[in-house]
Every structure is written in C-alpha cells, then in structure tokens.
PDB file of N, CA and C in Angstrom:
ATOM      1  N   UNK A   1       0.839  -1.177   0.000  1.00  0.00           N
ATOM      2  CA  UNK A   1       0.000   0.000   0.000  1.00  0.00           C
ATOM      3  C   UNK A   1       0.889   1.247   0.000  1.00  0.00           C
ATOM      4  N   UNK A   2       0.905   2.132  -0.901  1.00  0.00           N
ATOM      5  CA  UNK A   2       1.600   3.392  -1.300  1.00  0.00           C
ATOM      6  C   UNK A   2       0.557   4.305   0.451  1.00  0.00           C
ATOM      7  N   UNK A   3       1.877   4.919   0.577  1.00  0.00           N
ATOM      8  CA  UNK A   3       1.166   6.021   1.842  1.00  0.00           C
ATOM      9  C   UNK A   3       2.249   7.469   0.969  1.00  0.00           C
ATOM     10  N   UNK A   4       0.998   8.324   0.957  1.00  0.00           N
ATOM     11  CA  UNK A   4       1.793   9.838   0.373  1.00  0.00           C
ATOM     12  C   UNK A   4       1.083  10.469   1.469  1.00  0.00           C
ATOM     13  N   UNK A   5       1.764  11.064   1.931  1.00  0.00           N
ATOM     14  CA  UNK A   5       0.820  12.062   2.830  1.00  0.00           C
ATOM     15  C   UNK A   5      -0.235  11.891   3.569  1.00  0.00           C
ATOM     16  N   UNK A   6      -0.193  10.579   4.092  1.00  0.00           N
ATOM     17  CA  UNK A   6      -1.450  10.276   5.036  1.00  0.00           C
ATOM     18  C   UNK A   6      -2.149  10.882   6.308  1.00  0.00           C
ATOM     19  N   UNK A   7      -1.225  11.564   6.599  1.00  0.00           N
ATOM     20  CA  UNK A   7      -1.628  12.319   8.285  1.00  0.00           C
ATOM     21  C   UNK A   7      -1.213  13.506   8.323  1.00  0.00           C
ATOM     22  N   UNK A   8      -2.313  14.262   9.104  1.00  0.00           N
ATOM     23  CA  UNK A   8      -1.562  16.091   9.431  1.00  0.00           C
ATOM     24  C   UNK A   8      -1.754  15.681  10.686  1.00  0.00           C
ATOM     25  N   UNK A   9      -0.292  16.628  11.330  1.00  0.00           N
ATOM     26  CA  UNK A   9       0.106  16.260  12.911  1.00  0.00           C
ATOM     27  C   UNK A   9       0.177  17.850  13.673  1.00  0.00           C
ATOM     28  N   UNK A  10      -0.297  17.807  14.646  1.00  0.00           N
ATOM     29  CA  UNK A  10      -0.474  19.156  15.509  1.00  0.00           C
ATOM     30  C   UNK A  10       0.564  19.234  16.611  1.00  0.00           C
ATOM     31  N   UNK A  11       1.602  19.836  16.837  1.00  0.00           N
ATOM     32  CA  UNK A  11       2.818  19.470  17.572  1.00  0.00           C
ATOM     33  C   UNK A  11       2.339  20.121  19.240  1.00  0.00           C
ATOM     34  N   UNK A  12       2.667  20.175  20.133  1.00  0.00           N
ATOM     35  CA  UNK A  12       2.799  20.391  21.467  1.00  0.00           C
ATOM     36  C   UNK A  12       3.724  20.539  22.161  1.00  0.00           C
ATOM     37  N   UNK A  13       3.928  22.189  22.286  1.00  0.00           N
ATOM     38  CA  UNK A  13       5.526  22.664  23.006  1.00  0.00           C
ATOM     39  C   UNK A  13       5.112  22.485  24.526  1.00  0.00           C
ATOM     40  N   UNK A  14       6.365  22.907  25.117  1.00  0.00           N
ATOM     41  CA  UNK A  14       6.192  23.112  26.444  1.00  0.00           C
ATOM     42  C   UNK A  14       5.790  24.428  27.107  1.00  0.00           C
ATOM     43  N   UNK A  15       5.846  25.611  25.863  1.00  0.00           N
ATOM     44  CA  UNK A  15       5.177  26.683  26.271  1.00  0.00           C
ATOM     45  C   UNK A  15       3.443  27.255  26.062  1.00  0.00           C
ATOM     46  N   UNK A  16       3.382  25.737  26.203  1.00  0.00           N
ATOM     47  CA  UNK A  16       1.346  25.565  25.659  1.00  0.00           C
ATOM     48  C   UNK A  16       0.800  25.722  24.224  1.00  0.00           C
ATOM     49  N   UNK A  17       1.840  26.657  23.654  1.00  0.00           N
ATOM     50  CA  UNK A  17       1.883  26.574  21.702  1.00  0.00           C
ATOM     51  C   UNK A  17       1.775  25.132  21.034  1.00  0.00           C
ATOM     52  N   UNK A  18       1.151  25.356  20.170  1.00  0.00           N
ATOM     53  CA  UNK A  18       0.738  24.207  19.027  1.00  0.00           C
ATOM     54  C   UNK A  18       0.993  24.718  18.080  1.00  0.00           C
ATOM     55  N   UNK A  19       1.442  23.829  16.985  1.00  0.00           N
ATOM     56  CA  UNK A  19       1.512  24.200  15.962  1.00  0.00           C
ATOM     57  C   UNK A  19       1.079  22.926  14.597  1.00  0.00           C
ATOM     58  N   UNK A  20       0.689  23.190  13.684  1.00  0.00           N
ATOM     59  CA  UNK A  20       0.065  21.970  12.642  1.00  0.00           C
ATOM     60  C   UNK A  20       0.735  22.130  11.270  1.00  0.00           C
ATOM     61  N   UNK A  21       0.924  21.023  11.284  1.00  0.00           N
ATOM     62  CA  UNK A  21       1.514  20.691   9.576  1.00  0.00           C
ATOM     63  C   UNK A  21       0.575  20.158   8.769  1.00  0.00           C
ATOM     64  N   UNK A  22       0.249  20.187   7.603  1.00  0.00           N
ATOM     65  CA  UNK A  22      -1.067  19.030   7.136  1.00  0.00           C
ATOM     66  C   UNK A  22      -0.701  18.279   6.163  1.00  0.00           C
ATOM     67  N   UNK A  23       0.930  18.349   6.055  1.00  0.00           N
ATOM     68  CA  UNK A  23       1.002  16.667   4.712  1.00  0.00           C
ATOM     69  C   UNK A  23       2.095  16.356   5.389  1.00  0.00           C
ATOM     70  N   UNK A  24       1.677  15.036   6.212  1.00  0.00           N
ATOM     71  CA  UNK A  24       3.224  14.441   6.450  1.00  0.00           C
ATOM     72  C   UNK A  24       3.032  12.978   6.227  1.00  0.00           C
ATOM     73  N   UNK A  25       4.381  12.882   5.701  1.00  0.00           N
ATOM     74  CA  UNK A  25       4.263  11.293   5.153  1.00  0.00           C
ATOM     75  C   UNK A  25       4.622  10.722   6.216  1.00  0.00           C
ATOM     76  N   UNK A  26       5.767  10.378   6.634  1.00  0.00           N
ATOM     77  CA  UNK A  26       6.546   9.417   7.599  1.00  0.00           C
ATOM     78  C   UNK A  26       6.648   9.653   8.574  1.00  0.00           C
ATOM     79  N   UNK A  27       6.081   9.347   9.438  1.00  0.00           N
ATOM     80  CA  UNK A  27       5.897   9.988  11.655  1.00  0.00           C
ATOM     81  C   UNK A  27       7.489   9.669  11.910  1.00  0.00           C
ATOM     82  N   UNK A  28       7.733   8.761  11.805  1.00  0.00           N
ATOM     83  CA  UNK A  28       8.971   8.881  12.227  1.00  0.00           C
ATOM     84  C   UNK A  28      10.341   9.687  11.493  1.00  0.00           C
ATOM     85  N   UNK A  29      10.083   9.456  10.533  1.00  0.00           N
ATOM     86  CA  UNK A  29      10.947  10.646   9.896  1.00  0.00           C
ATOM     87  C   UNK A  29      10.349  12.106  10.465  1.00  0.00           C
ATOM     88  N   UNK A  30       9.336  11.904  10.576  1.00  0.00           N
ATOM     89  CA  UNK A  30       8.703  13.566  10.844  1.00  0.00           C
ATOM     90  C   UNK A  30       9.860  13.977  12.208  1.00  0.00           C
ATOM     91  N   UNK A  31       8.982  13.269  13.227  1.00  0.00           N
ATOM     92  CA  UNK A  31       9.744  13.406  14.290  1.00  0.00           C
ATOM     93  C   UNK A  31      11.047  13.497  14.497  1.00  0.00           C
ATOM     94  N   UNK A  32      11.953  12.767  14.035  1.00  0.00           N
ATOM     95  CA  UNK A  32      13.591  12.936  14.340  1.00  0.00           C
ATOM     96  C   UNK A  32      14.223  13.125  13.357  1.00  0.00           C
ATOM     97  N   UNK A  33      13.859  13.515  12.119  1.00  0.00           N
ATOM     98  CA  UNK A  33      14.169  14.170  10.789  1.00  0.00           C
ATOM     99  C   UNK A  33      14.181  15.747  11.144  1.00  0.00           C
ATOM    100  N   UNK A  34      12.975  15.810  11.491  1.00  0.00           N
ATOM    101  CA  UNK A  34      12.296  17.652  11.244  1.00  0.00           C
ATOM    102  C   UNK A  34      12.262  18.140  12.997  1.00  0.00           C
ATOM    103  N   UNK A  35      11.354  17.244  13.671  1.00  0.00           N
ATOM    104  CA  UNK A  35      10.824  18.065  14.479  1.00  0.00           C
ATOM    105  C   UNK A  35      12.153  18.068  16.047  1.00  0.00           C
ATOM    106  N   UNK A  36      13.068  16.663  16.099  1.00  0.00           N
ATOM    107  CA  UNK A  36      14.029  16.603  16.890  1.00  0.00           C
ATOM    108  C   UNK A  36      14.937  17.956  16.597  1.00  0.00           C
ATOM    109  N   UNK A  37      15.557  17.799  14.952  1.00  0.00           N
ATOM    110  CA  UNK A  37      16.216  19.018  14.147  1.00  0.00           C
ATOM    111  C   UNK A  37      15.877  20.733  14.633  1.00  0.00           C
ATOM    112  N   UNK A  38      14.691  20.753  14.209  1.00  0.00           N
ATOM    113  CA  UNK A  38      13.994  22.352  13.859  1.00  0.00           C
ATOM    114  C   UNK A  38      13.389  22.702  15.140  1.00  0.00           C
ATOM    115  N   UNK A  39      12.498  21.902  15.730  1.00  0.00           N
ATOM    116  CA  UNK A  39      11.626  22.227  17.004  1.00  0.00           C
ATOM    117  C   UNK A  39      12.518  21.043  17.946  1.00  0.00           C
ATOM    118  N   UNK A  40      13.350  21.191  18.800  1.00  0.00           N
ATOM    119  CA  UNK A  40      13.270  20.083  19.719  1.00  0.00           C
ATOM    120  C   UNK A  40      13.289  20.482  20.999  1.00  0.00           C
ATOM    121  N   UNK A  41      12.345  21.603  20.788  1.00  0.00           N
ATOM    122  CA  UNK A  41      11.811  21.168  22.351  1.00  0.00           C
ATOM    123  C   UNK A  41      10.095  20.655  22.727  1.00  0.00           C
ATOM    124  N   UNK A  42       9.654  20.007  21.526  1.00  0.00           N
ATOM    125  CA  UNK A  42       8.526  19.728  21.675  1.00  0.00           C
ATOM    126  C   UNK A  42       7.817  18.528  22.766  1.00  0.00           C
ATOM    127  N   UNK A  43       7.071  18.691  22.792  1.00  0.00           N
ATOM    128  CA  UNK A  43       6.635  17.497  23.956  1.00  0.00           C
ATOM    129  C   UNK A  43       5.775  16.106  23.254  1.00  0.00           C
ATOM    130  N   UNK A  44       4.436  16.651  22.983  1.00  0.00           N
ATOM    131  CA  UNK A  44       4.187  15.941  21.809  1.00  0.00           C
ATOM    132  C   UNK A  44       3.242  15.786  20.566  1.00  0.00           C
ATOM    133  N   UNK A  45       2.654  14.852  20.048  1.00  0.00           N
ATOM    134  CA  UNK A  45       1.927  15.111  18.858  1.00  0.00           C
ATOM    135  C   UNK A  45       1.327  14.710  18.641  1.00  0.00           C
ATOM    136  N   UNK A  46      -0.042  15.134  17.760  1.00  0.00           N
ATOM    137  CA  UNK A  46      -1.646  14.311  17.544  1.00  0.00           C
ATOM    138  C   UNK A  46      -1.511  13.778  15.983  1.00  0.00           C
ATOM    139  N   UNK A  47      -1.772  12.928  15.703  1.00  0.00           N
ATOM    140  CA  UNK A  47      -1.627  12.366  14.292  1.00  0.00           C
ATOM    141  C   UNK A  47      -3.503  12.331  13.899  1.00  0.00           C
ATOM    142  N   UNK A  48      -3.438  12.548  12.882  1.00  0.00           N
ATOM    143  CA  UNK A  48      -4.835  12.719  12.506  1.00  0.00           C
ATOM    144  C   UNK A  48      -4.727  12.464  11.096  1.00  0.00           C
ATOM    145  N   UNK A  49      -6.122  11.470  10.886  1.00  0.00           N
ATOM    146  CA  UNK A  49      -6.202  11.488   9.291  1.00  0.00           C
ATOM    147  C   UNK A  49      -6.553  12.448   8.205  1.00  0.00           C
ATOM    148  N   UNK A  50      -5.177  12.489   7.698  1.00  0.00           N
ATOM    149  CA  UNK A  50      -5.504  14.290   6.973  1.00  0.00           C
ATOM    150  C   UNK A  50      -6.484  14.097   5.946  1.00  0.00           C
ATOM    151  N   UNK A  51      -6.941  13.266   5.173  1.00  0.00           N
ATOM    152  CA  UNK A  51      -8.406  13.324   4.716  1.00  0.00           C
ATOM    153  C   UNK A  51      -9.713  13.468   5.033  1.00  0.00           C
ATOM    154  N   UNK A  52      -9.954  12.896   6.384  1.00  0.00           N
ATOM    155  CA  UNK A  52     -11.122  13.117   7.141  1.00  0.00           C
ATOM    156  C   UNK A  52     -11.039  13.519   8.361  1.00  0.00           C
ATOM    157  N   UNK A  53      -9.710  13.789   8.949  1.00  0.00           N
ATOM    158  CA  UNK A  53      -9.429  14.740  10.422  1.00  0.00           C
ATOM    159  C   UNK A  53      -9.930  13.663  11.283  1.00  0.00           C
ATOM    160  N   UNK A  54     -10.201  12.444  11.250  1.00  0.00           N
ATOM    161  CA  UNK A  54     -10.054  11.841  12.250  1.00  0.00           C
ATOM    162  C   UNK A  54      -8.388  11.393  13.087  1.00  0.00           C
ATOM    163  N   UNK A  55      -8.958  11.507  14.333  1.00  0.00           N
ATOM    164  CA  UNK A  55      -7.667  11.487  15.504  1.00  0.00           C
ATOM    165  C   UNK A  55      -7.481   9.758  15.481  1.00  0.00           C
ATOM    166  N   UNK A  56      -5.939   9.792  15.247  1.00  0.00           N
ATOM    167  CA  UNK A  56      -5.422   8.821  15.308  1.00  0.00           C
ATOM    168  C   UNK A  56      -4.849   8.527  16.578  1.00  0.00           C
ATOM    169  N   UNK A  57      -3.880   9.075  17.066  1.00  0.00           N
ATOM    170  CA  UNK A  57      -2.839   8.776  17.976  1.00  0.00           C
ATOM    171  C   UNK A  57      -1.831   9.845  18.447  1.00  0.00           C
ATOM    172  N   UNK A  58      -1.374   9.720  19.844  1.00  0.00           N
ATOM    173  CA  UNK A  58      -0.447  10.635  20.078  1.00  0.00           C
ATOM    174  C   UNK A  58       0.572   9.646  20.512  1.00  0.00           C
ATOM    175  N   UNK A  59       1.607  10.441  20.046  1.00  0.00           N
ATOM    176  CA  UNK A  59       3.173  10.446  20.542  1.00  0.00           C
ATOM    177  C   UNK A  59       4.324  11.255  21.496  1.00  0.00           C
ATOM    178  N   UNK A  60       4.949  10.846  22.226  1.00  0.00           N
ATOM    179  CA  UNK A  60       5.306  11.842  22.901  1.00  0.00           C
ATOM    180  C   UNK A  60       6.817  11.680  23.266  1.00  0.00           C
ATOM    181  N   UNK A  61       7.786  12.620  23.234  1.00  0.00           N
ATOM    182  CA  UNK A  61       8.651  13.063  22.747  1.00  0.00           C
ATOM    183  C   UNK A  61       9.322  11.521  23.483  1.00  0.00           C
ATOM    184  N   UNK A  62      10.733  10.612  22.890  1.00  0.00           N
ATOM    185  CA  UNK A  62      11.414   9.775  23.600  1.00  0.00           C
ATOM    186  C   UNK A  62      10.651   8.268  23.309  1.00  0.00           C
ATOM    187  N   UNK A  63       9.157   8.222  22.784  1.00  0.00           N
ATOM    188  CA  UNK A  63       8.488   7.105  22.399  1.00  0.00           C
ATOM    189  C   UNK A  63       8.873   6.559  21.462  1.00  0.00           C
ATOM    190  N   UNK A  64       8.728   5.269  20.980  1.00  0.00           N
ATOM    191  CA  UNK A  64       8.735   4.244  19.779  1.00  0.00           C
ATOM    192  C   UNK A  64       7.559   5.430  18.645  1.00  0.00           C
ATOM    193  N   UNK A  65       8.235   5.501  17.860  1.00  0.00           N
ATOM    194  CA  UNK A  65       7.130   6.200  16.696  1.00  0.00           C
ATOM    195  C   UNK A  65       7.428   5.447  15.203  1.00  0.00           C
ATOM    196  N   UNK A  66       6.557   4.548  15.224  1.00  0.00           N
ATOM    197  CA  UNK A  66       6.430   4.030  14.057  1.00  0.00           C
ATOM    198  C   UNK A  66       6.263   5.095  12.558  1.00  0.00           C
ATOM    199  N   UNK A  67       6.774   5.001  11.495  1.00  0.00           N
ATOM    200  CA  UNK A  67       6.482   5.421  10.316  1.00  0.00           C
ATOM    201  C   UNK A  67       5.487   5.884  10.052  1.00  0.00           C
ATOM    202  N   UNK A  68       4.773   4.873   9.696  1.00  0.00           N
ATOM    203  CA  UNK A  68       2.923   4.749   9.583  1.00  0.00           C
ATOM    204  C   UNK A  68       2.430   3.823  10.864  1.00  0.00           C
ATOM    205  N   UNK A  69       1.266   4.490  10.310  1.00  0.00           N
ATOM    206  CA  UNK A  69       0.421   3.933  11.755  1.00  0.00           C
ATOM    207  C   UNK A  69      -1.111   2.686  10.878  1.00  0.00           C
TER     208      UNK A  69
END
C-alpha cells in the first residue's frame, strides 16, 4: 500500500503553543528528521487522518514512533 501524505500532525511545546503541519508522510521521519532538528523542544503530537481529520494517535517526545500507523 503506497502512503503519500497520510496524516496532518499538531505538535505540542512546552510553552502551551501548538503548531500543525497538514502533509506528512513518515511519523517517524517527521519526528527525528524535522521536528528533533527544527523544534526540539517539543513534547508531543496528535496524528490525525488528513483526509477526514479523524484522531489517530499521540506520541510523545522519547516514544517508539512508528512510520505509519
């Protein structure tokens, strides 16, 4: 099964800020690619199906984060 862009993820700092991306392919690349890199002081993140905005799952910073879910 091809996955392009399956999930938009809403991040969770420690200063109560959120912030949302809406095409991300790979959670785990997301996470320690981009968000360890660019944001690392985040805490953690809502995965949601970016076609129909249903809530998938959260992750939180130091967890097992699979690719796809």
């Amino acid at each position: 099964m091809a996955h392009k862009n399956d999930y938009s993820v809403t991040v969770f700092f420690p200063s109560g800020e959120a912030k949302k991306w809406g095409f991300v392919n790979g959670l785990n690349y997301f996470a320690s690619n981009f968000l360890d890199k660019k944001h690392s002081d985040w805490k953690y993140f809502n995965v949601y199906d970016r076609r129909n905005g249903k809530y998938l799952k959260r992750f939180y910073k130091g967890n097992i984060i699979p690719d796809f879910l």
